[in-house]
PDB file of N, CA and C in Angstrom:
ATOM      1  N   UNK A   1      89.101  12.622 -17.935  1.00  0.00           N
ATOM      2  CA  UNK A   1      87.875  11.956 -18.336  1.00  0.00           C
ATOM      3  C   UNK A   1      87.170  11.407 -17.104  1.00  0.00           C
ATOM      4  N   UNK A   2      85.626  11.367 -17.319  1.00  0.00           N
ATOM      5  CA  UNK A   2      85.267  11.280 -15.664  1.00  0.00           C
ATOM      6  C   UNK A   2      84.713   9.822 -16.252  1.00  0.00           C
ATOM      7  N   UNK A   3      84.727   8.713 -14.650  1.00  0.00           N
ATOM      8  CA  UNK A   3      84.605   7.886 -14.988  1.00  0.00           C
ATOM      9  C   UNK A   3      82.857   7.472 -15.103  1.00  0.00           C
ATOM     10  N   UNK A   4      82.085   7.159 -16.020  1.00  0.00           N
ATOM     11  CA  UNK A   4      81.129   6.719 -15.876  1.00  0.00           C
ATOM     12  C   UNK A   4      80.387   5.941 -15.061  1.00  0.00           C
ATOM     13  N   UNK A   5      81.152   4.960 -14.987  1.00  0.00           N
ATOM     14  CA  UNK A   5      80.348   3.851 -13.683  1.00  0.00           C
ATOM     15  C   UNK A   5      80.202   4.660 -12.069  1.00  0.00           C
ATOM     16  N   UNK A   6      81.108   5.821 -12.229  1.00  0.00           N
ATOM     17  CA  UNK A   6      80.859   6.227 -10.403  1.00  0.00           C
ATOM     18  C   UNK A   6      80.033   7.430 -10.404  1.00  0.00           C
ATOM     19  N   UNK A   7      79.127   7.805 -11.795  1.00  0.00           N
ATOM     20  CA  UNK A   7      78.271   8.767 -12.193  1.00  0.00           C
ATOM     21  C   UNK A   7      77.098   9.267 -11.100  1.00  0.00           C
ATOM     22  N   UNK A   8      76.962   8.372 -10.190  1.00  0.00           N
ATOM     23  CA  UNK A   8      75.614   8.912  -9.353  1.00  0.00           C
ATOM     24  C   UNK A   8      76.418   9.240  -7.791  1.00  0.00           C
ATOM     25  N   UNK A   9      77.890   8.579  -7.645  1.00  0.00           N
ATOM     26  CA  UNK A   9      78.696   8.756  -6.513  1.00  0.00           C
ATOM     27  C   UNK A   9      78.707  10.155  -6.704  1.00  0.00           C
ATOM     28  N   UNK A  10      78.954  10.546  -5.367  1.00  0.00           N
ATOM     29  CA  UNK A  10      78.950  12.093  -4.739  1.00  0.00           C
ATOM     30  C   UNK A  10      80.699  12.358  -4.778  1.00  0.00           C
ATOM     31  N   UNK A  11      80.997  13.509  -5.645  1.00  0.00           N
ATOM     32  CA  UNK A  11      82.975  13.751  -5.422  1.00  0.00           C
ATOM     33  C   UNK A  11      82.926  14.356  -4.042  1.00  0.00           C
ATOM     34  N   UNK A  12      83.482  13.607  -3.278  1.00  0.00           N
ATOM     35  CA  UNK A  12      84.096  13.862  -1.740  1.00  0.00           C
ATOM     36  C   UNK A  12      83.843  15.101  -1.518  1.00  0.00           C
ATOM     37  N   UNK A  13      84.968  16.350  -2.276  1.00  0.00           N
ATOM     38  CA  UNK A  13      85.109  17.407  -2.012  1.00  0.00           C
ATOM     39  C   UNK A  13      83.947  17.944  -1.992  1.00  0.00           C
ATOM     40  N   UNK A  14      82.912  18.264  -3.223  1.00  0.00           N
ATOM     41  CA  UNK A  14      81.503  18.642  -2.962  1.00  0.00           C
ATOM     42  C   UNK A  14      81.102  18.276  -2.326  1.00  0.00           C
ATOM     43  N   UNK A  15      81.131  17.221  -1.486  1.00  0.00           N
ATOM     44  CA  UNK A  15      80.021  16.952  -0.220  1.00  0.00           C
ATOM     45  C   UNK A  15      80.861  17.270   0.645  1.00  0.00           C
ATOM     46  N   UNK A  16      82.135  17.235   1.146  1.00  0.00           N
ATOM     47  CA  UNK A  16      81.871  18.383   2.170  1.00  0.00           C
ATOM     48  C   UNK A  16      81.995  19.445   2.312  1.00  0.00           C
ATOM     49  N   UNK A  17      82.047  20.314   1.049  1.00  0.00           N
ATOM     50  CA  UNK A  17      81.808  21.909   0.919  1.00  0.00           C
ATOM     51  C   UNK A  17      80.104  22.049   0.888  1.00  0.00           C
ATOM     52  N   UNK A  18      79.412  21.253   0.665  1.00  0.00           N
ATOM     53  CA  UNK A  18      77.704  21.052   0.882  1.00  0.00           C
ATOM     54  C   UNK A  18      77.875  21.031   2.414  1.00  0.00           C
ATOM     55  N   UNK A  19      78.415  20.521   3.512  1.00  0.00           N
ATOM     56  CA  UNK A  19      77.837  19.681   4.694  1.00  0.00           C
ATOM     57  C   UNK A  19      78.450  20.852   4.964  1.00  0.00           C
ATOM     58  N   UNK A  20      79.635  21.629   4.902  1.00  0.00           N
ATOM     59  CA  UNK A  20      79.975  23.014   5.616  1.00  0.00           C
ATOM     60  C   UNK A  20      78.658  23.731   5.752  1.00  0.00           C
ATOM     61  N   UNK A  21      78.337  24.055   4.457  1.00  0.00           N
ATOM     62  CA  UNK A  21      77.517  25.050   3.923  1.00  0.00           C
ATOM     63  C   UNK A  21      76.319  25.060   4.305  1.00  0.00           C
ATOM     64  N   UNK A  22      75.856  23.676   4.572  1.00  0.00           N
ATOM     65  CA  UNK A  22      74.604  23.581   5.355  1.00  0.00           C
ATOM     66  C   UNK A  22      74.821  23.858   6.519  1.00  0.00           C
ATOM     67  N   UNK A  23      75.918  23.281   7.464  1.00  0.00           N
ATOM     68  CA  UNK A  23      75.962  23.393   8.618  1.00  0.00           C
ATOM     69  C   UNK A  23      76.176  24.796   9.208  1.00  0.00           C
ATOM     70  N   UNK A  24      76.537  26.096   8.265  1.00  0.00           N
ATOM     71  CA  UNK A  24      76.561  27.636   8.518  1.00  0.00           C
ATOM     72  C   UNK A  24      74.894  27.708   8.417  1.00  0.00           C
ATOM     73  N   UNK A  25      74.612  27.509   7.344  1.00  0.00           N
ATOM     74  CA  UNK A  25      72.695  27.807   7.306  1.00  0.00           C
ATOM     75  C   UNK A  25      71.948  27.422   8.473  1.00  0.00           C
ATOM     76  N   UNK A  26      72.633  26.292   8.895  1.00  0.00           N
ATOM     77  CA  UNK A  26      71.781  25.852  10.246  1.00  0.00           C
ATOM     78  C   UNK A  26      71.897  26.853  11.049  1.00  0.00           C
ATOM     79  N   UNK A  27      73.687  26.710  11.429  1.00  0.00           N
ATOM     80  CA  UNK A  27      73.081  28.247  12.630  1.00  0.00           C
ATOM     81  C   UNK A  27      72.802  29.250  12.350  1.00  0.00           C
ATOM     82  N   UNK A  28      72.486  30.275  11.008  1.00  0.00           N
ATOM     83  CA  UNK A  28      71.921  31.224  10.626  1.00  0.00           C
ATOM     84  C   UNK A  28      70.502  30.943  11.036  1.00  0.00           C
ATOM     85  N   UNK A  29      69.918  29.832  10.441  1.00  0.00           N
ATOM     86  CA  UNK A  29      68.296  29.524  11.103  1.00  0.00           C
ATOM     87  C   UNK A  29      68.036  29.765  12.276  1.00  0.00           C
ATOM     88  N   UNK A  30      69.145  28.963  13.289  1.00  0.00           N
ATOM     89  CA  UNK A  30      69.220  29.271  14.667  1.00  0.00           C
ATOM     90  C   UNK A  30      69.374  30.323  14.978  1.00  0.00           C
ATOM     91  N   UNK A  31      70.265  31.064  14.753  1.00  0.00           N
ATOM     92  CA  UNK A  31      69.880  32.316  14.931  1.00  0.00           C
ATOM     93  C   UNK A  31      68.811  33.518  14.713  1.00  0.00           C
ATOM     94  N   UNK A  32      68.513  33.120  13.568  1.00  0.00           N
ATOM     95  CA  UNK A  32      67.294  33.789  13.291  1.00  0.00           C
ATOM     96  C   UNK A  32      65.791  33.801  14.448  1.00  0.00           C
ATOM     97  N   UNK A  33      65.994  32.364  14.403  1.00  0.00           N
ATOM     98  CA  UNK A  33      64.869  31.886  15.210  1.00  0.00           C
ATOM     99  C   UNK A  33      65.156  32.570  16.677  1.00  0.00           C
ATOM    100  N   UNK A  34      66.287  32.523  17.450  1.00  0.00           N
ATOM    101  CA  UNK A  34      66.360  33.010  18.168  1.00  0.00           C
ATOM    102  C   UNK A  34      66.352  34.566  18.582  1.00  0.00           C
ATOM    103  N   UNK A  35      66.197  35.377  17.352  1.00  0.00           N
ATOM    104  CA  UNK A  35      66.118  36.970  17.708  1.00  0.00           C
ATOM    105  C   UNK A  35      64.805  37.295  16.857  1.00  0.00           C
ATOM    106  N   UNK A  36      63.771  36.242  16.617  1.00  0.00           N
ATOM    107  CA  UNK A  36      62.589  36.834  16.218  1.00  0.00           C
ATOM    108  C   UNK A  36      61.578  36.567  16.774  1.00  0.00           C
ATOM    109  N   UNK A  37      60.203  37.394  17.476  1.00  0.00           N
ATOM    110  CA  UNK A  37      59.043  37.918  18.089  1.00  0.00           C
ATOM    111  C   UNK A  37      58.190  37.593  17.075  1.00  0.00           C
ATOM    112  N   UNK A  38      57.891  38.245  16.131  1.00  0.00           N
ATOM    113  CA  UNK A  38      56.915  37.955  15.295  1.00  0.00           C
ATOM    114  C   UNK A  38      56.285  36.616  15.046  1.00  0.00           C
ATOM    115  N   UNK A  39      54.900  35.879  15.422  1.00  0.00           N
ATOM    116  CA  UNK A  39      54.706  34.844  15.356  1.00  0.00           C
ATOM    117  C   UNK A  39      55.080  34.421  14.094  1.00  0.00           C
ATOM    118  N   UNK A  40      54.733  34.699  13.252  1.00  0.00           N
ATOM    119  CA  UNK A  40      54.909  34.486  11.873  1.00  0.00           C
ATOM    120  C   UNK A  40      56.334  33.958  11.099  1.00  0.00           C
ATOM    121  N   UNK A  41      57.262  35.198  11.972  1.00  0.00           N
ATOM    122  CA  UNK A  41      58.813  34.892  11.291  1.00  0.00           C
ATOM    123  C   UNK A  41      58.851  33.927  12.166  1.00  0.00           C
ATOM    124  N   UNK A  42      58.731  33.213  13.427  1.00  0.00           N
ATOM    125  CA  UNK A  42      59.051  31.995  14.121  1.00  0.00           C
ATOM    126  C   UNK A  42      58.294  30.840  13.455  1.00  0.00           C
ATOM    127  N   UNK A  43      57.280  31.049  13.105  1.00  0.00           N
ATOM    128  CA  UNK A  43      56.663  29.737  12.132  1.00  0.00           C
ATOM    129  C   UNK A  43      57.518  29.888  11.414  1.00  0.00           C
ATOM    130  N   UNK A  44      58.279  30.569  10.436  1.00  0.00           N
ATOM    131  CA  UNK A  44      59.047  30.276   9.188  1.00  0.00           C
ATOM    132  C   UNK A  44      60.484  29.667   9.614  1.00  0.00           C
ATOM    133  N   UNK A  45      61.054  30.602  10.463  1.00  0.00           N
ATOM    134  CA  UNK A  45      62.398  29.769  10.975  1.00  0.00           C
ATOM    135  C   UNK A  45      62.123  28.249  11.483  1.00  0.00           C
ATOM    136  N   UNK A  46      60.852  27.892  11.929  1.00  0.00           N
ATOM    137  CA  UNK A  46      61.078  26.457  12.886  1.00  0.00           C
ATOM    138  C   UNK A  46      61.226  25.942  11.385  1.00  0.00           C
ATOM    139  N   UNK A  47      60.208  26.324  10.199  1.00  0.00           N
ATOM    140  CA  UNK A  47      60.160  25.455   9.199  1.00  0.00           C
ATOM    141  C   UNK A  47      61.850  25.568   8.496  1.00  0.00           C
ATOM    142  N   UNK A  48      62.498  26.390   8.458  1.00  0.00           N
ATOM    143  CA  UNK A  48      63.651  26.838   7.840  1.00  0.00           C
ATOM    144  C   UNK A  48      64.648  26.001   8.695  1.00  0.00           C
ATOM    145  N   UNK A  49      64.372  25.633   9.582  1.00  0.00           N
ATOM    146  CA  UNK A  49      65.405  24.911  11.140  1.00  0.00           C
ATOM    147  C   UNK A  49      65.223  23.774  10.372  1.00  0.00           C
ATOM    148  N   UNK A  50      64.080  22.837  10.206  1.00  0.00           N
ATOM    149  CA  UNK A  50      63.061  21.776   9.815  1.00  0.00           C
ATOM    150  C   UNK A  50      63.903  21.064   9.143  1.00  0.00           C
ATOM    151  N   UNK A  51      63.907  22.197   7.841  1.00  0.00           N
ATOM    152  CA  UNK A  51      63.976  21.819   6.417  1.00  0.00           C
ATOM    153  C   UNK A  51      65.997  21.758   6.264  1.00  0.00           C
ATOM    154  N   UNK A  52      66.397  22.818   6.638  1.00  0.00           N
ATOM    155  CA  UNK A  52      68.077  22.286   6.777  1.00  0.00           C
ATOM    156  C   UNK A  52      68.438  21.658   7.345  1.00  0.00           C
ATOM    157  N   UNK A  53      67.723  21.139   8.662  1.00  0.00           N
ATOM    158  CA  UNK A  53      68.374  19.908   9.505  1.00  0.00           C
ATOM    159  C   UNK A  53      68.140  18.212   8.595  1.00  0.00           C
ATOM    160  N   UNK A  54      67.359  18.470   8.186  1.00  0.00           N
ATOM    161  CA  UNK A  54      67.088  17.149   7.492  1.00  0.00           C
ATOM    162  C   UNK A  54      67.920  17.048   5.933  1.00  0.00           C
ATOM    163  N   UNK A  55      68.331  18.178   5.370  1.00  0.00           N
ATOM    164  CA  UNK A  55      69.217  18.489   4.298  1.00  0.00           C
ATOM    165  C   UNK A  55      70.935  17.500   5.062  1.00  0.00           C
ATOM    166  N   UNK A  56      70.899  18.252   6.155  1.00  0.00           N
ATOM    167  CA  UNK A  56      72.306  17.861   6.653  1.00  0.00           C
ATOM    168  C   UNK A  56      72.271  16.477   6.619  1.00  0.00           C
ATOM    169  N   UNK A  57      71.151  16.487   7.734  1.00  0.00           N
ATOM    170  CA  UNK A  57      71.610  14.692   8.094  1.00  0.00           C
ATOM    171  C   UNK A  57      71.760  13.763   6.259  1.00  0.00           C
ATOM    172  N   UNK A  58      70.538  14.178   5.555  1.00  0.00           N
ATOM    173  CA  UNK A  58      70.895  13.779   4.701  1.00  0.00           C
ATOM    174  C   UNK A  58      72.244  13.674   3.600  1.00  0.00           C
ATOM    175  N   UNK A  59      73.136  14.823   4.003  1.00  0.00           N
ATOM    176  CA  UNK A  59      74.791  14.915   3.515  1.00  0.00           C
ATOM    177  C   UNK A  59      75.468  14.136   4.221  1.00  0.00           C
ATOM    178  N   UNK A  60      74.998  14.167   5.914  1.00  0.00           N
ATOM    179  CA  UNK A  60      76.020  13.119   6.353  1.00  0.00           C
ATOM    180  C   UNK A  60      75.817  11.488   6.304  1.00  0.00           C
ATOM    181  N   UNK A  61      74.610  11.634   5.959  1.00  0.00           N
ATOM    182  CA  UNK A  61      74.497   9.899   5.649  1.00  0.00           C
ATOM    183  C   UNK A  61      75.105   9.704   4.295  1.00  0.00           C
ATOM    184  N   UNK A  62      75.185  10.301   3.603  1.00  0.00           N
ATOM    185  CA  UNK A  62      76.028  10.357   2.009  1.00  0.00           C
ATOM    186  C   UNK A  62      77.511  10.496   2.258  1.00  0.00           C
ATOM    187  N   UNK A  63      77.990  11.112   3.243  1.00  0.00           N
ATOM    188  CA  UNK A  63      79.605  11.137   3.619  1.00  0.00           C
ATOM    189  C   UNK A  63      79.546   9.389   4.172  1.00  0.00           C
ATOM    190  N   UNK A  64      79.074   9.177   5.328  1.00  0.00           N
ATOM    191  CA  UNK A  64      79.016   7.876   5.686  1.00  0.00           C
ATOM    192  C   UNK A  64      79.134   6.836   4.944  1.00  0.00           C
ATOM    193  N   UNK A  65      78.202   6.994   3.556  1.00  0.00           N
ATOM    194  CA  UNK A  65      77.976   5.726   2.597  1.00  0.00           C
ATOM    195  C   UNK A  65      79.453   6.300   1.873  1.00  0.00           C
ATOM    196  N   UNK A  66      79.752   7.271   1.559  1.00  0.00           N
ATOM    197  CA  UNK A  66      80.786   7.211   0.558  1.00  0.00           C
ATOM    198  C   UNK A  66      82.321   6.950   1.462  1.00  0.00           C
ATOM    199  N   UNK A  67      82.422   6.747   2.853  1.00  0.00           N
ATOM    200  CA  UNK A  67      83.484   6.480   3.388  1.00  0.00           C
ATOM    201  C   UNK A  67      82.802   4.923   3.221  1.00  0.00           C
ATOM    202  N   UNK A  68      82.252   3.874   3.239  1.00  0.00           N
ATOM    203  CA  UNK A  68      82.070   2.922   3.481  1.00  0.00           C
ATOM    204  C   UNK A  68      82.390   2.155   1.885  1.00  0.00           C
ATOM    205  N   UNK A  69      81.960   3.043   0.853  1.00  0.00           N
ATOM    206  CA  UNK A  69      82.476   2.221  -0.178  1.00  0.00           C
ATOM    207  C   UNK A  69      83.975   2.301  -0.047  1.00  0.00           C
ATOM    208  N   UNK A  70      84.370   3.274   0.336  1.00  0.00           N
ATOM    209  CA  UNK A  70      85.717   3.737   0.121  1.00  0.00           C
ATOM    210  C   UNK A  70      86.784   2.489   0.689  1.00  0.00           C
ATOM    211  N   UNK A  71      86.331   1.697   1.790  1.00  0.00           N
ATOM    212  CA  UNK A  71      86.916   0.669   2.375  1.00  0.00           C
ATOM    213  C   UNK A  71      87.057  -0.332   1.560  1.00  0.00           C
TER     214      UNK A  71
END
């Protein structure tokens, strides 16, 4: 039975199979960005770089808060 009151807490394990998972996408972006010419596909990767880097940090500030309740 799951407990109600910890309903909006993040389960450990999913966040860091999320923070892996982002952190492979990142360097896929990076990479991307780095073997493409086309102005166009480089506007999309910086935005694709952009948009997962700020995903992450946002997982690791959620690992952070959930080690801090954890104390």
């Amino acid at each position: 039975m799951k407990n109600i009151f910890k309903k909006d807490a993040p389960d450990k394990s999913q966040l860091l199979y999320d923070i892996d998972k982002t952190k492979n996408a990142l360097d896929t972006a990076y990479s991307n960005f780095e073997n493409v010419v086309d102005p166009d596909l480089i506007d999309c990767y910086i935005y694709e770089v952009n948009a997962v880097q700020k995903r992450y940090k946002f997982l690791l500030d959620q690992a952070r808060r959930l080690e801090l309740q954890e104390l």
